[in-house]
Protein backbone atom coordinates (compact mmCIF):
# COMPACT_ATOMS: atom_id res chain seq x y z
CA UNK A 1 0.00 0.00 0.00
CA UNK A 2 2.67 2.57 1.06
CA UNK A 3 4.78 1.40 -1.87
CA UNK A 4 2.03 1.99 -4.41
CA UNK A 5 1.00 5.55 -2.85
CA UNK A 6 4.84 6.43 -3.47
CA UNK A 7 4.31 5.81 -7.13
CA UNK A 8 7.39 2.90 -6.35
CA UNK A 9 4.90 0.03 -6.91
CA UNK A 10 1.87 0.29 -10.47
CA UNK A 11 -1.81 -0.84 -8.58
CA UNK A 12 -2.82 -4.10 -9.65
CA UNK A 13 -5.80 -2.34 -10.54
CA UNK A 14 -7.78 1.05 -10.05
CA UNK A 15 -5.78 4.47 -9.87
CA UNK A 16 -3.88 6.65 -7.05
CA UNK A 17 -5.13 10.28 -6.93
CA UNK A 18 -2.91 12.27 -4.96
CA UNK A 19 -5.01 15.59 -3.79
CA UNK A 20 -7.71 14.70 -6.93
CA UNK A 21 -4.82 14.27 -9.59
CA UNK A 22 -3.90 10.46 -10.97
CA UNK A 23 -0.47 9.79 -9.65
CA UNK A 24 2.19 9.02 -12.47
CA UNK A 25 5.57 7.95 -11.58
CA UNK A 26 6.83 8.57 -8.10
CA UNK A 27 4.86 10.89 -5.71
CA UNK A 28 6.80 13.52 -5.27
CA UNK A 29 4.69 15.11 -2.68
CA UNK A 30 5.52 12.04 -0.55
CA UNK A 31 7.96 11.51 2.04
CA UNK A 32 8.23 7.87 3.16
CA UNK A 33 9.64 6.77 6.42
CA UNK A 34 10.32 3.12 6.86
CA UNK A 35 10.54 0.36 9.04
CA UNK A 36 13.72 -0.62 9.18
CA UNK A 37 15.60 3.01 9.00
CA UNK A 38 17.69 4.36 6.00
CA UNK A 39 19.81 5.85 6.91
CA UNK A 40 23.75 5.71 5.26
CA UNK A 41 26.58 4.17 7.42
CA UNK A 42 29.31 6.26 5.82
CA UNK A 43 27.42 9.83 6.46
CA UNK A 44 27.53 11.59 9.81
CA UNK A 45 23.73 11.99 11.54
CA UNK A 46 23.39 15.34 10.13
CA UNK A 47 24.31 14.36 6.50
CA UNK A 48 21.88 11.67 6.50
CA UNK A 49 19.25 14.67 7.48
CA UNK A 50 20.15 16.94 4.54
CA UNK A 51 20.71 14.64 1.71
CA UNK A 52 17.77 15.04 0.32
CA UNK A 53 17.40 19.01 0.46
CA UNK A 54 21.38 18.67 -1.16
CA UNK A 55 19.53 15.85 -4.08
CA UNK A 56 17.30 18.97 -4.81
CA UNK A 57 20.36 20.98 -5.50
CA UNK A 58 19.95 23.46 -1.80
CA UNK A 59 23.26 25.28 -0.63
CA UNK A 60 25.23 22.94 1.78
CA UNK A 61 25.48 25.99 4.04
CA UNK A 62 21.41 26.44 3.86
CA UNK A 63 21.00 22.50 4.44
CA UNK A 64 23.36 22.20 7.39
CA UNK A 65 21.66 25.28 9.19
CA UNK A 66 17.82 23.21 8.51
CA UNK A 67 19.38 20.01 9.31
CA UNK A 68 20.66 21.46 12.47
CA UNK A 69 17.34 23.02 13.06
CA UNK A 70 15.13 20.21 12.67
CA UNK A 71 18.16 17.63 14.70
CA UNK A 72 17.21 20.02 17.67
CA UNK A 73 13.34 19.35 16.86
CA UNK A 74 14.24 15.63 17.39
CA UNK A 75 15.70 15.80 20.43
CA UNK A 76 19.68 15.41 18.52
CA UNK A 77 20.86 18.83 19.13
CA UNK A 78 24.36 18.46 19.43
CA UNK A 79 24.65 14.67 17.74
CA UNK A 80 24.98 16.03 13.99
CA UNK A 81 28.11 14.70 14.06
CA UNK A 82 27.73 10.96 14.76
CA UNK A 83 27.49 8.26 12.86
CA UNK A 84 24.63 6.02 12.58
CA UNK A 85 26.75 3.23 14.31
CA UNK A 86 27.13 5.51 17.19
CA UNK A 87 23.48 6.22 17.74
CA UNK A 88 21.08 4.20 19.89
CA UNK A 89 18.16 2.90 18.15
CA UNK A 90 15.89 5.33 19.23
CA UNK A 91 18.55 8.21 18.42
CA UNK A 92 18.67 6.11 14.70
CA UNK A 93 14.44 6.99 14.36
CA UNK A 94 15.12 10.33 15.28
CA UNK A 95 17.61 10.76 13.02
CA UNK A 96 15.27 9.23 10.22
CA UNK A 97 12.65 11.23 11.09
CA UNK A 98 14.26 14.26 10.45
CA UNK A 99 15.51 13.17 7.05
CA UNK A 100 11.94 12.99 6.04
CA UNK A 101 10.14 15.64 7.28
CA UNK A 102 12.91 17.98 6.62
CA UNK A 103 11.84 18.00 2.93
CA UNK A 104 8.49 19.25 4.27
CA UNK A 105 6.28 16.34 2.20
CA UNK A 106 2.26 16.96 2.10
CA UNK A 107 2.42 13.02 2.74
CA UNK A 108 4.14 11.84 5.01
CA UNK A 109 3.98 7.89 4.34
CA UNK A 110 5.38 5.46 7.61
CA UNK A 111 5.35 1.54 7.53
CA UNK A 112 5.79 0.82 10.94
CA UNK A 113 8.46 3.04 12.26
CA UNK A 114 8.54 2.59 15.99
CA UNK A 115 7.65 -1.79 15.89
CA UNK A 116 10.88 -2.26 16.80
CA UNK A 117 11.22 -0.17 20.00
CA UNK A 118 11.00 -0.80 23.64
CA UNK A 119 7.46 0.64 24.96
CA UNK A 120 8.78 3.50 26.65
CA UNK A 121 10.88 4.82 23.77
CA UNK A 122 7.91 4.07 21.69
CA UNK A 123 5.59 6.23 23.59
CA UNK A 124 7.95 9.33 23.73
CA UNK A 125 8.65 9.32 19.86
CA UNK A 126 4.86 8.82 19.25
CA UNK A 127 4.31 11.88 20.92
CA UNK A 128 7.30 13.35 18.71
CA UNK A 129 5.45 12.81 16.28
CA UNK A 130 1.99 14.40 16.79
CA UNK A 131 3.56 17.32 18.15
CA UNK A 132 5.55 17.56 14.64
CA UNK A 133 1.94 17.00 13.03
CA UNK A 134 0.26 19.63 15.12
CA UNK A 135 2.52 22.84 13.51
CA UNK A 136 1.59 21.57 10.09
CA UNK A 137 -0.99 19.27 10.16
CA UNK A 138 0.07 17.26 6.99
CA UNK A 139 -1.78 14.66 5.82
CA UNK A 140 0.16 11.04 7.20
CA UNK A 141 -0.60 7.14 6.52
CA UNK A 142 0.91 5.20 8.95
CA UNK A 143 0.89 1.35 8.87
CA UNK A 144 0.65 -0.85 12.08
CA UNK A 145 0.21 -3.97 13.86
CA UNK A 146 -0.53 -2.10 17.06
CA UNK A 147 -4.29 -1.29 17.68
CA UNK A 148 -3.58 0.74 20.89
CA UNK A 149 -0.98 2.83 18.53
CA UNK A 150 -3.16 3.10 15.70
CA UNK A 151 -6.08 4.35 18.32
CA UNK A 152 -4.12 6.89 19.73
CA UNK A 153 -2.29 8.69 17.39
CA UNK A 154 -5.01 8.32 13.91
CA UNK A 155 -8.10 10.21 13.03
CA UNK A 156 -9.26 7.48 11.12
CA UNK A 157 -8.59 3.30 11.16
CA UNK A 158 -8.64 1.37 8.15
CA UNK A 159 -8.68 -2.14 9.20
CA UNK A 160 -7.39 -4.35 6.31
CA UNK A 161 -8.05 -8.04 6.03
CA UNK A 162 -5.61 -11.05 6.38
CA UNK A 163 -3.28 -11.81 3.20
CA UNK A 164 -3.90 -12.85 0.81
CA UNK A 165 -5.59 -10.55 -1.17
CA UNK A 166 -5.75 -8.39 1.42
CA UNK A 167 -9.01 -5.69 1.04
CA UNK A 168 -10.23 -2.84 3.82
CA UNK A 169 -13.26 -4.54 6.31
CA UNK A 170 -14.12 -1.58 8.34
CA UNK A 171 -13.08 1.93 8.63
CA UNK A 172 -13.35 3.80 11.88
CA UNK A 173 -13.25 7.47 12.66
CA UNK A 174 -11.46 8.42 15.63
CA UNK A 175 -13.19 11.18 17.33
CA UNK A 176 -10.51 11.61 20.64
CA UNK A 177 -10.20 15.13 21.58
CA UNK A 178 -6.72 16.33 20.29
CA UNK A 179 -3.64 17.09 21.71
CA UNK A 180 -3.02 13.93 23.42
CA UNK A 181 -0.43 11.93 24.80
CA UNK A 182 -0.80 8.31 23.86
CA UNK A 183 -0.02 6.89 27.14
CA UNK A 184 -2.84 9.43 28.94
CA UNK A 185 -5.64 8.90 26.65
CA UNK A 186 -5.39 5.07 26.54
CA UNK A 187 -7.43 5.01 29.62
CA UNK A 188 -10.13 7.51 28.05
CA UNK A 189 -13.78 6.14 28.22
CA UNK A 190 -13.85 6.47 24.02
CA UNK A 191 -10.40 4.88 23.42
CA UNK A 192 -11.72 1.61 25.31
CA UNK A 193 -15.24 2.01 23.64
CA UNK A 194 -13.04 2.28 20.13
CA UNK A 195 -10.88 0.08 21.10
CA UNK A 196 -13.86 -3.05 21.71
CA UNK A 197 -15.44 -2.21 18.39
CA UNK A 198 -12.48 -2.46 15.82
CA UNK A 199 -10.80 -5.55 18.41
CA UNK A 200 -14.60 -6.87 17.20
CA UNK A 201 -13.94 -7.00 13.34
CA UNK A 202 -9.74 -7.51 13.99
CA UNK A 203 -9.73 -10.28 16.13
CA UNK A 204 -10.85 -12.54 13.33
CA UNK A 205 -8.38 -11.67 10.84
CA UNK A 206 -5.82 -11.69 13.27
CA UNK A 207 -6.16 -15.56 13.81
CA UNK A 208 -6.74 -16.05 10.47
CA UNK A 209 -3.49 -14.73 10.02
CA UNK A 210 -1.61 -16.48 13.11
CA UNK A 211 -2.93 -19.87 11.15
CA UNK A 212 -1.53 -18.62 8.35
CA UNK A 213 1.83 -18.93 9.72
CA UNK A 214 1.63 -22.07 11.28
CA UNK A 215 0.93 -23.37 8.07
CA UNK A 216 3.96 -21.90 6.36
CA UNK A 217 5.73 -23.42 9.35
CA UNK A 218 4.32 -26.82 8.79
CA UNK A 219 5.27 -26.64 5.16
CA UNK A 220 8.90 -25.63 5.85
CA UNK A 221 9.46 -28.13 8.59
């Protein structure tokens, strides 16, 4: 899904409209954050920021003093220098956040970016986040496996069937008041209510997918 709204993948079928125009090529109004971050090995913390405003042909003085700026919006003022191998994990999605929201995308597009984070580290760069999407309010699809994190930090779950062929079986607006912290509002009255009705139509394809996978083990064993 994330790879076809970056124009990196053609839809099997249908079309991409990207703010009411058909999406040809890559989306270039698209920034796309990723699971596993990408950042370079052989370029410092704040390189890795600016490479893309340098791609586009900006000043290396003008990138360094936005990369700077938006390390210190991370939490990283003071790290530009370090190399990725030199940065905790967390410090690593910090880092990657920058590099693309820096660019200052209308999408931003994220497959998971915090999955591999203890909770606590998880919580704080959630909250990162929304405050980074509160000063601009861009518009952001963010694939999970965590209902509590999808809750918290959407205005809207799309719950998508098991694989394969994989199709949307409920949609769910998310009317918690805004701004929150996603560790406070998980024991609002509305986040449990929302939380029982899209468990309701998840649960299912969440087995479905668990025997999945015991399948594939069977076969491989």
């Amino acid at each position: 899904m994330l790879n076809v709204s970056a124009g990196l993948l053609e839809p099997s079928s249908g079309n991409v409209t990207v703010f009411g125009e058909k999406l040809k090529g890559i989306n270039r109004r698209a920034g796309y954050m990723f699971q596993a971050d990408a950042l370079m090995p052989w370029r410092s913390a704040l390189d890795n920021v600016t490479a893309g405003l340098l791609f586009q042909g900006v000043p290396k003085s003008e990138a360094d003093a936005r990369g700077e700026a938006w390390l210190k919006r991370v939490g990283l003022g003071g790290f530009g220098d370090r190399y990725p191998h030199q940065l905790s994990g967390s410090m690593r999605k910090r880092v990657a956040m920058a590099q693309t929201l820096i660019l200052d995308p209308d999408i931003i597009l994220m497959d998971e970016p915090f999955s591999a984070l203890d909770i606590q580290t998880r919580q704080l760069m959630e909250n990162e986040l929304l405050d980074l999407w509160a000063a601009k309010r861009k518009a952001v699809l963010f694939i999970t496996h965590d209902l509590d994190e999808a809750i918290s930090m959407s205005d809207r779950v799309v719950v998508l069937s098991a694989g394969p062929g994989t199709h949307p079986i409920g949609e769910f607006a998310i009317d918690l008041p805004r701004p929150r912290d996603v560790a406070e509002i998980r024991s609002h009255p509305r986040f449990v209510e929302l939380h029982a009705q899209i468990w309701g139509v998840l649960r299912e394809e969440v087995l479905k997918g668990y025997q999945q996978q015991l399948r594939q083990q069977d076969r491989v064993e």
